[in-house]
N, C-alpha and C. Protein backbone atom coordinates (compact mmCIF):
# COMPACT_ATOMS: atom_id res chain seq x y z
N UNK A 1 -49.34 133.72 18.91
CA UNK A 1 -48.20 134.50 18.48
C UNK A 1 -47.76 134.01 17.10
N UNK A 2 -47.43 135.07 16.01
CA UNK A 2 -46.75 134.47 14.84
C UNK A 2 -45.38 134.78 14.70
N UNK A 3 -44.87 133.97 14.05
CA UNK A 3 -43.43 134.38 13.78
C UNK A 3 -43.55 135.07 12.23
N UNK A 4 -43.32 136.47 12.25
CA UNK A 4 -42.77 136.59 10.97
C UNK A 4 -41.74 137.87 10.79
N UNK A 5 -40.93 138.40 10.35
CA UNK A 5 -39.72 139.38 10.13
C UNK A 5 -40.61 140.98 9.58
N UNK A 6 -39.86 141.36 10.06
CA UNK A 6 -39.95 142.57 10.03
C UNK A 6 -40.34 142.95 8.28
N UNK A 7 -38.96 142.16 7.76
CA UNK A 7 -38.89 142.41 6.68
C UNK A 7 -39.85 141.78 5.80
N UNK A 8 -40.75 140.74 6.43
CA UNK A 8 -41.82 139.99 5.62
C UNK A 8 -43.17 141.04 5.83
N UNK A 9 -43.13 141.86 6.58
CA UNK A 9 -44.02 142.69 7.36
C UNK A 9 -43.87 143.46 6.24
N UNK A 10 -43.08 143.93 6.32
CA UNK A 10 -42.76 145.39 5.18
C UNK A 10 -43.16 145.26 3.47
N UNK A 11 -42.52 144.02 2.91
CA UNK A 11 -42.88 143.44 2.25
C UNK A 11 -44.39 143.48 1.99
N UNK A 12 -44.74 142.92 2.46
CA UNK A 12 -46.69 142.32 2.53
C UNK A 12 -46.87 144.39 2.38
N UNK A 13 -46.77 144.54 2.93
CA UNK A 13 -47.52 146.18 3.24
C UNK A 13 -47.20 147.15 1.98
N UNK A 14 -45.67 146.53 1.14
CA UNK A 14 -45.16 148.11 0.04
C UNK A 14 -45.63 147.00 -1.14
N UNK A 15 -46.72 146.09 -0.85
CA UNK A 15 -47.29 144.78 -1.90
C UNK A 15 -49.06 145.20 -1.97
N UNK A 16 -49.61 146.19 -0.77
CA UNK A 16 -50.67 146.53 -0.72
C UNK A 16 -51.13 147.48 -1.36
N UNK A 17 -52.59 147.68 -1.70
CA UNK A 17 -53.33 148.94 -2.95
C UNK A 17 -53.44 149.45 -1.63
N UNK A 18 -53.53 150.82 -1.73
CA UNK A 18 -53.74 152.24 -1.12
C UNK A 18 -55.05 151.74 -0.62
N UNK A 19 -56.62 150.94 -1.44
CA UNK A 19 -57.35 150.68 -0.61
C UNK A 19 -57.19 149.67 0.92
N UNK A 20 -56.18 148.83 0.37
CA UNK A 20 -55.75 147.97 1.58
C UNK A 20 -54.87 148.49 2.36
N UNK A 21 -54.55 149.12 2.25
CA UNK A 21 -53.36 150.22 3.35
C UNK A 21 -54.30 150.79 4.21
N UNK A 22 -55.34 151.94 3.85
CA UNK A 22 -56.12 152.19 4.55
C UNK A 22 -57.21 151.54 5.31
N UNK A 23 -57.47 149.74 4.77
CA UNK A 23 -58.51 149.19 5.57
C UNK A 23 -57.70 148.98 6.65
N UNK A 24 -56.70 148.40 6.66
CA UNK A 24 -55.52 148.10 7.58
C UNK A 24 -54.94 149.43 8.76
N UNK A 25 -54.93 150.88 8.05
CA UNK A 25 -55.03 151.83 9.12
C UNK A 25 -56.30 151.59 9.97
N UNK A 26 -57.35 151.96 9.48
CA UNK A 26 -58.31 151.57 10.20
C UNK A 26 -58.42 150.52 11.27
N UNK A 27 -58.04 149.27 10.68
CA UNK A 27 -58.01 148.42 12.19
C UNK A 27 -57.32 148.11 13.23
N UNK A 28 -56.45 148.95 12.66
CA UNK A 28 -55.47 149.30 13.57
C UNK A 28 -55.74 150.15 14.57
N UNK A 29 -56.41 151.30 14.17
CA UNK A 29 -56.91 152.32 15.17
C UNK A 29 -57.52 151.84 16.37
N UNK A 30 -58.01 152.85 17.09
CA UNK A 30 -59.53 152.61 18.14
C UNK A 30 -60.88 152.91 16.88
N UNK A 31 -60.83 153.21 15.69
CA UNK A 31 -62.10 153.21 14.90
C UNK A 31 -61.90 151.96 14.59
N UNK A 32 -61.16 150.74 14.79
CA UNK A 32 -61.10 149.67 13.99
C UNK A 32 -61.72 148.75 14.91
N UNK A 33 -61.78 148.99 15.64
CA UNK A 33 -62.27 148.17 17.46
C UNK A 33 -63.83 148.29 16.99
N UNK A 34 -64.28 150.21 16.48
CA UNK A 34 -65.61 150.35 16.49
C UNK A 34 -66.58 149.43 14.91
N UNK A 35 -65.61 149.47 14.03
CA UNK A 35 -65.77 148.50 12.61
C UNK A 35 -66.14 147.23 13.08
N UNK A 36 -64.95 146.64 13.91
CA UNK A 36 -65.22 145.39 14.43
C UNK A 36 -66.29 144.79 15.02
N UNK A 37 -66.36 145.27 16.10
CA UNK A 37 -67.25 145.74 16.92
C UNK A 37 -68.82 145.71 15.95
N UNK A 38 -69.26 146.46 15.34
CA UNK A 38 -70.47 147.05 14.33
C UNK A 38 -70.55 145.82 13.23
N UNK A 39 -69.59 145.02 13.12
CA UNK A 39 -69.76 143.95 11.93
C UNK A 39 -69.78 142.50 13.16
N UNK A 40 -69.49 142.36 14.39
CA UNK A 40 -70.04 141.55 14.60
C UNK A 40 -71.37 141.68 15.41
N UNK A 41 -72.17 142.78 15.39
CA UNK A 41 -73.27 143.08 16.01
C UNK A 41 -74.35 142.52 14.25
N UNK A 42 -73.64 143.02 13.54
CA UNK A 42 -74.31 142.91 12.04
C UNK A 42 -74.44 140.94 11.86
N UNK A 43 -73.21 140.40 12.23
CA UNK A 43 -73.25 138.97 12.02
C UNK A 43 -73.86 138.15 13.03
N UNK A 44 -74.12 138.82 14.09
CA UNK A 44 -74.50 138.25 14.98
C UNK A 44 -76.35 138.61 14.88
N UNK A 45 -76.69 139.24 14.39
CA UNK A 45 -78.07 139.69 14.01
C UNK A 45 -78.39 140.46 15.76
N UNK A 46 -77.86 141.08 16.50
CA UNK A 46 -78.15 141.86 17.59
C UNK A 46 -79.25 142.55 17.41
N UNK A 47 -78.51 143.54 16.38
CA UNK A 47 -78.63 144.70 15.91
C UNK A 47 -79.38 144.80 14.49
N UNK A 48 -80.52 145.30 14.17
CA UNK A 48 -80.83 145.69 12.79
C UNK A 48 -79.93 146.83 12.17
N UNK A 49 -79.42 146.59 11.11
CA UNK A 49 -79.54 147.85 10.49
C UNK A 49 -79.71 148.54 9.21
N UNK A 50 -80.34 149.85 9.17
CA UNK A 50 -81.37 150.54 8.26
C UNK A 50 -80.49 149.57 6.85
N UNK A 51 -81.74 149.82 6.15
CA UNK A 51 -81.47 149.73 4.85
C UNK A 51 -81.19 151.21 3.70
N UNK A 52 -80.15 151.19 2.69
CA UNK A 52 -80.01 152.33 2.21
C UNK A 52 -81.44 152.94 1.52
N UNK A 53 -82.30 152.86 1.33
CA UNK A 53 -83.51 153.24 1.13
C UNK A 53 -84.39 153.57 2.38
N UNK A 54 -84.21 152.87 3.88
CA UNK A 54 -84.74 153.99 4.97
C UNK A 54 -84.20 154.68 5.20
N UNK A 55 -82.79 154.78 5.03
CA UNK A 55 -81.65 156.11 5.07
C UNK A 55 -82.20 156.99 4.53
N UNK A 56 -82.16 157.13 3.33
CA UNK A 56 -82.21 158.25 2.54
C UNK A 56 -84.00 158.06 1.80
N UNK A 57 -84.88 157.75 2.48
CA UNK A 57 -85.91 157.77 2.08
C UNK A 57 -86.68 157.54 0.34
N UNK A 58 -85.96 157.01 -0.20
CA UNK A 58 -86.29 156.30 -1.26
C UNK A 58 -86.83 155.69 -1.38
């Protein structure tokens, strides 16, 4: 558990770029579970995945 105020909350967030606002929607979601989720399958080496050149055949 952390302690921090509402108002330190608010703060930190009207202090964020529009890109960090939205990484932060995101993990917030249930798509943020699936991000999570997909980056520790990636760190954990489970899972291969494609390279942007078998993607798109280049």
């Amino acid at each position: 558990m952390i302690d921090i105020s509402l108002n330190n909350i608010a703060q930190i967030i009207n202090s964020m770029s529009s890109q960090e606002i939205e990484t932060l929607y995101l993990l917030l979601t249930e798509e943020g579970k699936e991000l999570l989720q997909r980056k520790n399958d990636m760190d954990s080496k489970r899972i291969k995945f494609m390279t942007r050149e078998e993607v798109f055949n280049v």
